[in-house]
C-alpha atoms as a PDB file:
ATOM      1  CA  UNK A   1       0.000   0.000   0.000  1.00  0.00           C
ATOM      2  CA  UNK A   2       2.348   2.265   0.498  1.00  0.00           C
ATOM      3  CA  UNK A   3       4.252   1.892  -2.384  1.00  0.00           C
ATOM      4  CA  UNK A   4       1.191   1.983  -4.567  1.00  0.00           C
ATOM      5  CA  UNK A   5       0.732   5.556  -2.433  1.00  0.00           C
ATOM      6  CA  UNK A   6       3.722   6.917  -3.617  1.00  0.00           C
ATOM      7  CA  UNK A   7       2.561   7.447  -6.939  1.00  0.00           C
ATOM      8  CA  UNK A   8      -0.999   9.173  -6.139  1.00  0.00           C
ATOM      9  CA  UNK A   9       1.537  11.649  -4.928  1.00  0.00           C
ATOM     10  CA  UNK A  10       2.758  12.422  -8.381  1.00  0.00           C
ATOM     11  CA  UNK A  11      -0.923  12.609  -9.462  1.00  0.00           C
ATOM     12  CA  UNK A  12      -1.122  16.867  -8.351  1.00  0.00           C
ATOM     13  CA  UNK A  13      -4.712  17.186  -9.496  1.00  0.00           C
ATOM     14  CA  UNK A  14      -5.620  14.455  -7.167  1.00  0.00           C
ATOM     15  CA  UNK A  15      -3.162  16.190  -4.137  1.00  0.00           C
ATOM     16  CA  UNK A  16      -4.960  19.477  -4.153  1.00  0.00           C
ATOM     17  CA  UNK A  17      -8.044  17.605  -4.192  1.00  0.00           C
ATOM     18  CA  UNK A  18      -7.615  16.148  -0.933  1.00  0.00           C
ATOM     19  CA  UNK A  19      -6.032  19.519   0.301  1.00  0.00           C
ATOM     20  CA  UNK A  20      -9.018  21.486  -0.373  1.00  0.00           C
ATOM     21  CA  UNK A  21     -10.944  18.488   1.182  1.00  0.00           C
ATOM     22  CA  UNK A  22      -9.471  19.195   4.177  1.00  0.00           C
ATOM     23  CA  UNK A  23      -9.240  23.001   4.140  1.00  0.00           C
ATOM     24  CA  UNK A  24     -12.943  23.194   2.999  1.00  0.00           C
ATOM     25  CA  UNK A  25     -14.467  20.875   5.859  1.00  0.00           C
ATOM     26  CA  UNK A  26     -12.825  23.069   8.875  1.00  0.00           C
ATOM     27  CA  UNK A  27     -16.396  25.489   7.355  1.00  0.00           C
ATOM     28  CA  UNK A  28     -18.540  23.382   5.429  1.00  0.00           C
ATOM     29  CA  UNK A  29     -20.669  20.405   7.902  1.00  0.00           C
ATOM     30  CA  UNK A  30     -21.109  18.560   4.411  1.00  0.00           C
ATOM     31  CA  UNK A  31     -17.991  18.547   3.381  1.00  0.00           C
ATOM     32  CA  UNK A  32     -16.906  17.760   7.009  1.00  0.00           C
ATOM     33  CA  UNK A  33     -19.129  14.728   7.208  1.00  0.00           C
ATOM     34  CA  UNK A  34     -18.349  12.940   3.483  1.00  0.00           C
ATOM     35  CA  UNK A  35     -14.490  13.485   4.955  1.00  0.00           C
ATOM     36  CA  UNK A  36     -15.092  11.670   8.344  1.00  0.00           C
ATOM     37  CA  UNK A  37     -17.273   9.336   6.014  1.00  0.00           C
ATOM     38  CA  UNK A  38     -14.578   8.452   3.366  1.00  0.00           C
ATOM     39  CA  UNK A  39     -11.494   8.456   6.289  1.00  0.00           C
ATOM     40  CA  UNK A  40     -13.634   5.785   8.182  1.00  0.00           C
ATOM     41  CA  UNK A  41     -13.853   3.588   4.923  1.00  0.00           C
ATOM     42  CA  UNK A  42     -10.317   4.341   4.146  1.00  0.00           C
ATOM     43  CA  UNK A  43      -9.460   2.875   7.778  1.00  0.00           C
ATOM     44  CA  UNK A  44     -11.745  -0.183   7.558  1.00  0.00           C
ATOM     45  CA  UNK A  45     -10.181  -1.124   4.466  1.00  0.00           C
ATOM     46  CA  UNK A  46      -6.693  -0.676   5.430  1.00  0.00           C
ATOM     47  CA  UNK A  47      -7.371  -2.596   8.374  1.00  0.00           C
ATOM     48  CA  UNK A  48      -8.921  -5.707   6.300  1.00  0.00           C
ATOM     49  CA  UNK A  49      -6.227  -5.139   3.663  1.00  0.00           C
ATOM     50  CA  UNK A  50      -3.310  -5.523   6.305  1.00  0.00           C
ATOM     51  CA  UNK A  51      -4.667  -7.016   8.980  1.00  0.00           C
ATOM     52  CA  UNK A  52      -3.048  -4.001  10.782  1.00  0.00           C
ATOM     53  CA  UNK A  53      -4.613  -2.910  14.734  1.00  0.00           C
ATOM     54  CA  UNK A  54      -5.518   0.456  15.389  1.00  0.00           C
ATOM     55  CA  UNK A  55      -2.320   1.668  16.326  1.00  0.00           C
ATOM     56  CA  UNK A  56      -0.192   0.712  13.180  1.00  0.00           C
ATOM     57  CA  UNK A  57      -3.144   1.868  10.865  1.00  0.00           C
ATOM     58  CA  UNK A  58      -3.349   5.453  12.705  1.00  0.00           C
ATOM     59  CA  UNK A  59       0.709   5.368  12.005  1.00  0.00           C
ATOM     60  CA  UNK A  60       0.260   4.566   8.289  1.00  0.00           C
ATOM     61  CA  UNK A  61      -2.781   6.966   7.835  1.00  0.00           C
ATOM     62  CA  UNK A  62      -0.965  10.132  10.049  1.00  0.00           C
ATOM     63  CA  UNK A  63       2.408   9.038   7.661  1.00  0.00           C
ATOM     64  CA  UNK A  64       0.557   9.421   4.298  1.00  0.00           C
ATOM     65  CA  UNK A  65      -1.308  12.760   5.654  1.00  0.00           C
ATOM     66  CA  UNK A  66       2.778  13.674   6.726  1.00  0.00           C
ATOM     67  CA  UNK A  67       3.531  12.994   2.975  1.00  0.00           C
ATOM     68  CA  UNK A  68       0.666  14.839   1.221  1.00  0.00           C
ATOM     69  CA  UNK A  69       2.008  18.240   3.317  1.00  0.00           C
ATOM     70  CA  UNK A  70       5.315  17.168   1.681  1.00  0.00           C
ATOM     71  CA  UNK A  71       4.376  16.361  -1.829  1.00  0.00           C
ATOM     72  CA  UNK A  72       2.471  20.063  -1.855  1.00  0.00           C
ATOM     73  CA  UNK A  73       6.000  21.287  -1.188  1.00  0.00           C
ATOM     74  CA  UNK A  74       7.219  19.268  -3.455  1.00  0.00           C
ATOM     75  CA  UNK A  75      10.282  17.802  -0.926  1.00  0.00           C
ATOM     76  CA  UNK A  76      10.609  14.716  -3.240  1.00  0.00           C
ATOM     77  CA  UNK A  77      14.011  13.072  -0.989  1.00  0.00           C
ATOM     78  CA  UNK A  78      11.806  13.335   1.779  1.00  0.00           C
ATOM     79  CA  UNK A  79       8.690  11.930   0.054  1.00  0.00           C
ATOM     80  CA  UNK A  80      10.809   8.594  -1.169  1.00  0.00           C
ATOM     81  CA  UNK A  81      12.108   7.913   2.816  1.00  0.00           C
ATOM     82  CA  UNK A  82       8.999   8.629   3.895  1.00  0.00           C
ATOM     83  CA  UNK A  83       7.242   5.658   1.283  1.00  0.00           C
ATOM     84  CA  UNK A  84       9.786   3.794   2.076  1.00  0.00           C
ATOM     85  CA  UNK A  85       8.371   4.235   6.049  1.00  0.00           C
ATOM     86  CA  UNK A  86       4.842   3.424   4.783  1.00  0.00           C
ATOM     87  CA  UNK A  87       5.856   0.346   3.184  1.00  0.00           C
ATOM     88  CA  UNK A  88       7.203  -0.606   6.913  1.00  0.00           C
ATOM     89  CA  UNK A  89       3.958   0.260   8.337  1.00  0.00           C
ATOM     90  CA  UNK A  90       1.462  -1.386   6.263  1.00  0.00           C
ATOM     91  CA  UNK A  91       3.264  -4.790   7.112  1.00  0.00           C
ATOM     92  CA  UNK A  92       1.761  -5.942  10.191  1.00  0.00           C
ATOM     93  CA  UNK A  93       4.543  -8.138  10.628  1.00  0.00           C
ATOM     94  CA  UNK A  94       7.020  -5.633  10.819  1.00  0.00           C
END
């Protein structure tokens, strides 16, 4: 998973789209809800993709939100350790 994450973060359109998610539902209750929505899917199917607890899947979801902020400043030495560090956390066996 997280190398397959590493190249959504060369996909910019779809970067600023989650951006803006994020910006826009600190106002909007809509926009707010279909984010808490879609995050809660996102984390069920980690979970039954990995087989990953709570704990590790909070670690691989906070490390992709750490590389989004990256990718936006385009820090691209930072953004390769940093899939590197998601592969590690996806792997419940690590």
């Amino acid at each position: 998973m997280g190398r397959a994450y590493k190249s959504l973060l060369d996909d910019k359109a779809t970067l600023q789209m989650q951006l803006q998610m994020w910006a826009a539902a600190c106002h909007d209750d809509e926009v707010r809800q279909l984010a808490r929505d879609r995050v809660s899917g996102l984390w069920r199917q980690v979970m039954r993709l990995s087989g990953a607890d709570d704990q590790r899947v909070m670690q691989f979801l906070a490390a992709g939100m750490l590389l989004n902020v990256m990718a936006a400043m385009d820090l691209p030495r930072i953004r390769e350790q940093l899939g590197e560090a998601l592969t590690g956390l996806s792997d419940p066996s690590a």
